[in-house]
Protein backbone atom coordinates (compact mmCIF):
# COMPACT_ATOMS: atom_id res chain seq x y z
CA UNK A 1 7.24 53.66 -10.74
CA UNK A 2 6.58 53.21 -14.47
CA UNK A 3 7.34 56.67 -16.50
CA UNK A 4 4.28 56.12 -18.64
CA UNK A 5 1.70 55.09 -15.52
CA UNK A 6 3.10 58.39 -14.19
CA UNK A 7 2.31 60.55 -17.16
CA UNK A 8 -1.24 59.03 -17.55
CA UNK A 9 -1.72 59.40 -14.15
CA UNK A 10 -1.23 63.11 -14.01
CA UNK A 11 -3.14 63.65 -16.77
CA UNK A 12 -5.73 61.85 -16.26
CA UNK A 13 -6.13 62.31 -12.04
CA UNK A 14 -7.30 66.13 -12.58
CA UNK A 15 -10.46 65.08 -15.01
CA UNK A 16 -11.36 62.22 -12.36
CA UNK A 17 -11.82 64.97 -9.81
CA UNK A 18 -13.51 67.69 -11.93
CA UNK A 19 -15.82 64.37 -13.18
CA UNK A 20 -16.54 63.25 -9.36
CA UNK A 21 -17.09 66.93 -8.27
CA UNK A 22 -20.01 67.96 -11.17
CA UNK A 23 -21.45 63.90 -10.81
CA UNK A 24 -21.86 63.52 -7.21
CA UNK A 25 -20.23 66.38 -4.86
CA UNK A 26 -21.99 69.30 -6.38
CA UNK A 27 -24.40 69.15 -2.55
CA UNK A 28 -21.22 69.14 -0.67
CA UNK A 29 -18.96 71.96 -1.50
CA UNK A 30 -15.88 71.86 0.87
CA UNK A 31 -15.60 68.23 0.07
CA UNK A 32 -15.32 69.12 -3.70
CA UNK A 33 -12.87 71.88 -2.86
CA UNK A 34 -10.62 69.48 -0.57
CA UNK A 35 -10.86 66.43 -3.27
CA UNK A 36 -9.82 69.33 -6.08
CA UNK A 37 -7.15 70.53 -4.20
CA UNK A 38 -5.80 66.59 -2.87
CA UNK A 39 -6.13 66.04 -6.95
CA UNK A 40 -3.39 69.17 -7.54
CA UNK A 41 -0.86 68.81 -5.21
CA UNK A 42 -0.96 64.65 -5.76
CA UNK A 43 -0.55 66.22 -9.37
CA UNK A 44 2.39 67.89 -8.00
CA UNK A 45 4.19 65.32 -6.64
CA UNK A 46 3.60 63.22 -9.47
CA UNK A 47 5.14 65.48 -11.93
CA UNK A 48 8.54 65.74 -9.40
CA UNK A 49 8.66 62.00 -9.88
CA UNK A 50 8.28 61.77 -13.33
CA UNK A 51 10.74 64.79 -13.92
CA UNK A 52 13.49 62.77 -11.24
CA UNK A 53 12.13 59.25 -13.68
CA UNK A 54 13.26 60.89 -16.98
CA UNK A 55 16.63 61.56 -15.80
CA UNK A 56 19.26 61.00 -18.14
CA UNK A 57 16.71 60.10 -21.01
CA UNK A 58 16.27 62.63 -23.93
CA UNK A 59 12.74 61.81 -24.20
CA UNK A 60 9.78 59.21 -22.64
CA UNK A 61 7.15 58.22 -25.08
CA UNK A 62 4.32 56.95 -22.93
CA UNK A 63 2.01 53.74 -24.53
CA UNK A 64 0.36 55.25 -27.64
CA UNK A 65 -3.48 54.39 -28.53
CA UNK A 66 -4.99 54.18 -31.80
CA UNK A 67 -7.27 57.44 -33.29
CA UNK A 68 -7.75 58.47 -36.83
CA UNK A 69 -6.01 56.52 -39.32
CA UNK A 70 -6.87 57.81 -43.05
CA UNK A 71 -4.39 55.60 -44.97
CA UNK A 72 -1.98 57.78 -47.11
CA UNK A 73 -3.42 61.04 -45.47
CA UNK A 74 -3.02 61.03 -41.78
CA UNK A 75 -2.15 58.46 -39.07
CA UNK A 76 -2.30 59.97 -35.58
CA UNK A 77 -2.23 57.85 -31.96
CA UNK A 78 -2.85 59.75 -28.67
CA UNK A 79 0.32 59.15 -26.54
CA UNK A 80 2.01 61.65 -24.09
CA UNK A 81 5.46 63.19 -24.53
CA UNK A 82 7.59 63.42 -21.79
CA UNK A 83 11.42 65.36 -23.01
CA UNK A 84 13.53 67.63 -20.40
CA UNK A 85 11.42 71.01 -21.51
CA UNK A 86 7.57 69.00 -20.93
CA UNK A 87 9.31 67.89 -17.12
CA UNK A 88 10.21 71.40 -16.36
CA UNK A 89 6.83 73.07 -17.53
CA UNK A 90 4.99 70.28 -15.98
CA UNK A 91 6.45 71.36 -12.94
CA UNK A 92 5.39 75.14 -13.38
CA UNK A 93 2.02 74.08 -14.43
CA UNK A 94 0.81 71.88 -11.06
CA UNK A 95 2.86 73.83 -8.86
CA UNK A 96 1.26 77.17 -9.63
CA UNK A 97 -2.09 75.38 -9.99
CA UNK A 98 -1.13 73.73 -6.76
CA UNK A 99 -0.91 77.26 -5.15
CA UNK A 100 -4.05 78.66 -6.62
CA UNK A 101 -6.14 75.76 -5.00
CA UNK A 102 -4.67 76.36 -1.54
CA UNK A 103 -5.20 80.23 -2.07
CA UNK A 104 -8.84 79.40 -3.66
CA UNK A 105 -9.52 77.62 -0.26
CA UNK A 106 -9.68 80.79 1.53
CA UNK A 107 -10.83 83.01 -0.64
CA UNK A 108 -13.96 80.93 -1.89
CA UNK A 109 -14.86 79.90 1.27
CA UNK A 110 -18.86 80.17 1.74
CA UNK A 111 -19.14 81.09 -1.94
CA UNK A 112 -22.61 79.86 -3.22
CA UNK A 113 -20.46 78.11 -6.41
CA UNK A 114 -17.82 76.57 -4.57
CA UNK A 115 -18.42 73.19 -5.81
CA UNK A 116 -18.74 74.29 -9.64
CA UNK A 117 -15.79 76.53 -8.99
CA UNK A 118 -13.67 73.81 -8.18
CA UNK A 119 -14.85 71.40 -10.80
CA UNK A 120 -13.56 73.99 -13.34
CA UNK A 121 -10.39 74.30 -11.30
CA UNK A 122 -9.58 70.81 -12.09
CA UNK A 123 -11.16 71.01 -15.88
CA UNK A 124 -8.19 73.88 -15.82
CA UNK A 125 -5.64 71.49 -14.87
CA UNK A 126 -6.73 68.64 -17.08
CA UNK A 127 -6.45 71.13 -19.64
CA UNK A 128 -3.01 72.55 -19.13
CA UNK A 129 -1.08 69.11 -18.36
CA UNK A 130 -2.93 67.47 -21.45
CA UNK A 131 -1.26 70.76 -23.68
CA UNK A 132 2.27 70.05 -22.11
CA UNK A 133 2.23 66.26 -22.48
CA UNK A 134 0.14 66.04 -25.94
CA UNK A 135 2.58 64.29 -28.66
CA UNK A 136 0.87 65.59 -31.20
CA UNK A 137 -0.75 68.98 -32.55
CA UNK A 138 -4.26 67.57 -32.55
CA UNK A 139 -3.98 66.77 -28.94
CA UNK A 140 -2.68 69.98 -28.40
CA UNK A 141 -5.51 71.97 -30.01
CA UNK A 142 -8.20 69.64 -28.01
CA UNK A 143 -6.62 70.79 -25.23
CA UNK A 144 -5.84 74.13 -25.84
CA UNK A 145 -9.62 74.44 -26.67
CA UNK A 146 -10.63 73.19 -23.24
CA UNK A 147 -8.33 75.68 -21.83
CA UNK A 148 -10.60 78.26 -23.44
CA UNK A 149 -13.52 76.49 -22.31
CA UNK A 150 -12.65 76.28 -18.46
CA UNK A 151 -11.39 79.91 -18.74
CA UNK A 152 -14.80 81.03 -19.64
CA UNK A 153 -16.38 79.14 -16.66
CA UNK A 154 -13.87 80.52 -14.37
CA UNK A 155 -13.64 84.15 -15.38
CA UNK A 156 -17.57 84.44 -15.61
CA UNK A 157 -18.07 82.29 -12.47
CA UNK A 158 -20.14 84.92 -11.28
CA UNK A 159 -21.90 85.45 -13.92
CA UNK A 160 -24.55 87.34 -11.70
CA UNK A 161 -22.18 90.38 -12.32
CA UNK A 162 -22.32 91.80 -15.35
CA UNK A 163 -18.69 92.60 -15.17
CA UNK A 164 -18.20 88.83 -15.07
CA UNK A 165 -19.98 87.97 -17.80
CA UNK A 166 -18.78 90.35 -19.92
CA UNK A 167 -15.33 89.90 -18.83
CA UNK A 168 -15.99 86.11 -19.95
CA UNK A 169 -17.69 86.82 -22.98
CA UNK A 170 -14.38 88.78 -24.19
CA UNK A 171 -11.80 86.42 -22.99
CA UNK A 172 -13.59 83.70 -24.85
CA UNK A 173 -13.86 85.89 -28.37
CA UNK A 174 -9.99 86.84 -27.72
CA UNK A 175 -9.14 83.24 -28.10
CA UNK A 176 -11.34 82.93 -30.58
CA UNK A 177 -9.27 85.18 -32.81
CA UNK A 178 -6.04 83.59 -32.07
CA UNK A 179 -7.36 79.78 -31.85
CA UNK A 180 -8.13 80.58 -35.55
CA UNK A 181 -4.26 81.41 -36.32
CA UNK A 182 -3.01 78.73 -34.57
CA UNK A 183 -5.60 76.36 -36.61
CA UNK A 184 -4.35 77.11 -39.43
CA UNK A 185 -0.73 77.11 -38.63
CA UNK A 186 -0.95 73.50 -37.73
CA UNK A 187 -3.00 72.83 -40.80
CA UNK A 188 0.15 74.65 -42.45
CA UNK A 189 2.68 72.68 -40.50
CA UNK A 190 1.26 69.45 -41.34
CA UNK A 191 1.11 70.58 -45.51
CA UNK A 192 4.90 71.03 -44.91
CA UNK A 193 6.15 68.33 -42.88
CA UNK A 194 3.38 65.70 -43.47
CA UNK A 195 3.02 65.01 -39.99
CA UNK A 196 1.73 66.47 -36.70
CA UNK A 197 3.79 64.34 -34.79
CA UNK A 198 6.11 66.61 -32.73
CA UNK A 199 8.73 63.26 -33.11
CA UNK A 200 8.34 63.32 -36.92
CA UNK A 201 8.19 66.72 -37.26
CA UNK A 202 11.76 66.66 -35.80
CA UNK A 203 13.41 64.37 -37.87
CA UNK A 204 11.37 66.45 -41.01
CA UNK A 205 13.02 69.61 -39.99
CA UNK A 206 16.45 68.15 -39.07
CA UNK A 207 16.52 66.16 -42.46
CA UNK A 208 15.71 69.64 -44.14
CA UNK A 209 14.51 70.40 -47.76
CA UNK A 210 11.45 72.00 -46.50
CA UNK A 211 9.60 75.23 -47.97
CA UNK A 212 11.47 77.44 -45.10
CA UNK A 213 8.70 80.47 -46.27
CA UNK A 214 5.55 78.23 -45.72
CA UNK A 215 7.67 76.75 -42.46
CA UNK A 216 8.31 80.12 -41.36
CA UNK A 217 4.46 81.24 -41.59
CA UNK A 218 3.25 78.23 -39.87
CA UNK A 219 5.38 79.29 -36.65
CA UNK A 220 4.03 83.08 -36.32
CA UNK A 221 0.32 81.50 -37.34
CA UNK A 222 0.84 79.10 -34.00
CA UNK A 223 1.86 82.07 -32.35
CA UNK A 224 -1.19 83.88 -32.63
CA UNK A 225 -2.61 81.02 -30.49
CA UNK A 226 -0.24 81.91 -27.39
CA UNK A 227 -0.80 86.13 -28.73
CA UNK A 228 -4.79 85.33 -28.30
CA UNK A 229 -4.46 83.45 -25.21
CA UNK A 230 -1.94 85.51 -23.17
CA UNK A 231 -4.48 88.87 -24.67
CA UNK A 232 -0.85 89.76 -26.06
CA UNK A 233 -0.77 93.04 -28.03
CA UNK A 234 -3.21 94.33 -29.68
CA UNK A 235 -5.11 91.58 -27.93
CA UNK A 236 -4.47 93.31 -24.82
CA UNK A 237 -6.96 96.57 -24.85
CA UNK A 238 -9.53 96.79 -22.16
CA UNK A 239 -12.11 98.21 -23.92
């Protein structure tokens, strides 16, 4: 099969079934659950095959689309990147996600929210494949944002409890914090390399000549995006 079919597939497979789910299968629940969890393991298999397609290839750039062009400023495409580390965390990300629909199965069975649970379920896995496979930071911060977003509808999915809803309420102001770090790291990256291309990046870095100081703060800034959404220390208090 064609690498970038493949990648567009698997990213775009996930958001189909969260889509059909909250549009038409909100009245029947198991059939959501069974059409979320079909939508992750075909995920799954997808990613094996596109991880056994890149083979000996450094990197697969999928087709790239036209988005913002400001001429002189910024030119950015969306386009997936497929390299040897995005094939190995691809396969993390819809095998775990894999699990957690087969375990979700079980353990949601009856719920009154089934149907919205597993719409989010899939919004999750949109979410996480469109982060590994972005090819550029602005992708990546869409995405990373809609990981926020379907966290928040998972963690307060009974949002009956108030332990729920508080519980959502502070995972969403956590990533807040380090969303706004990781913002302004790209922002930084970009002032530095002139691109937020991961590709051009790259050959920016390699070719050096860059402000190492202003490089090195944009790397801890974009870490506070993994501190805030991992509730890394001093992220990490329960109270």
């Amino acid at each position: 099969m064609d690498p970038n079919a493949i990648a567009w597939t698997i990213l775009v497979l996930p958001l189909a079934a969260a889509v059909i789910i909250f549009l038409l299968l909100k009245r029947w629940p198991m059939a959501s659950a069974v059409l979320s969890t079909l939508s992750a393991f075909a995920t799954l298999g997808m990613s094996i095959v596109l991880a056994h397609a890149l083979g000996n290839s450094a990197t697969i750039l999928t087709q790239s689309y036209p988005w913002i062009a400001l001429p002189g400023v910024l030119r950015l495409e969306i386009g997936l990147l497929v390299d040897a580390k995005s094939a190995g965390m691809m396969l993390i990300v819809t095998g775990v996600g894999a699990l957690v629909h087969l375990f979700s199965l079980g353990y949601m069975r009856g719920d009154a929210g089934l149907a919205r649970f597993f719409a989010g379920l899939s919004l999750f896995m949109f979410s996480m494949t469109g982060i590994v496979l972005a090819d550029n930071f602005a992708m990546m911060f869409i995405f990373w944002e809609l990981v926020g977003v379907s966290s928040y509808l998972l963690i307060g999915h009974w949002f009956e409890k108030d332990s729920a809803a508080d519980a959502a309420k502070k995972a969403f102001l956590t990533n807040r914090i380090g969303d706004f770090g990781f913002m302004i790291g790209i922002l930084l990256a970009w002032v530095v390399t002139k691109s937020i291309v991961f590709t051009e990046m790259k050959t920016a870095v390699d070719a050096g000549g860059l402000n190492q100081v202003l490089l090195g703060a944009a790397v801890l800034l974009i870490f506070c995006g993994a501190v805030g959404k991992s509730a890394q220390f001093p992220l990490d208090r329960k109270s």
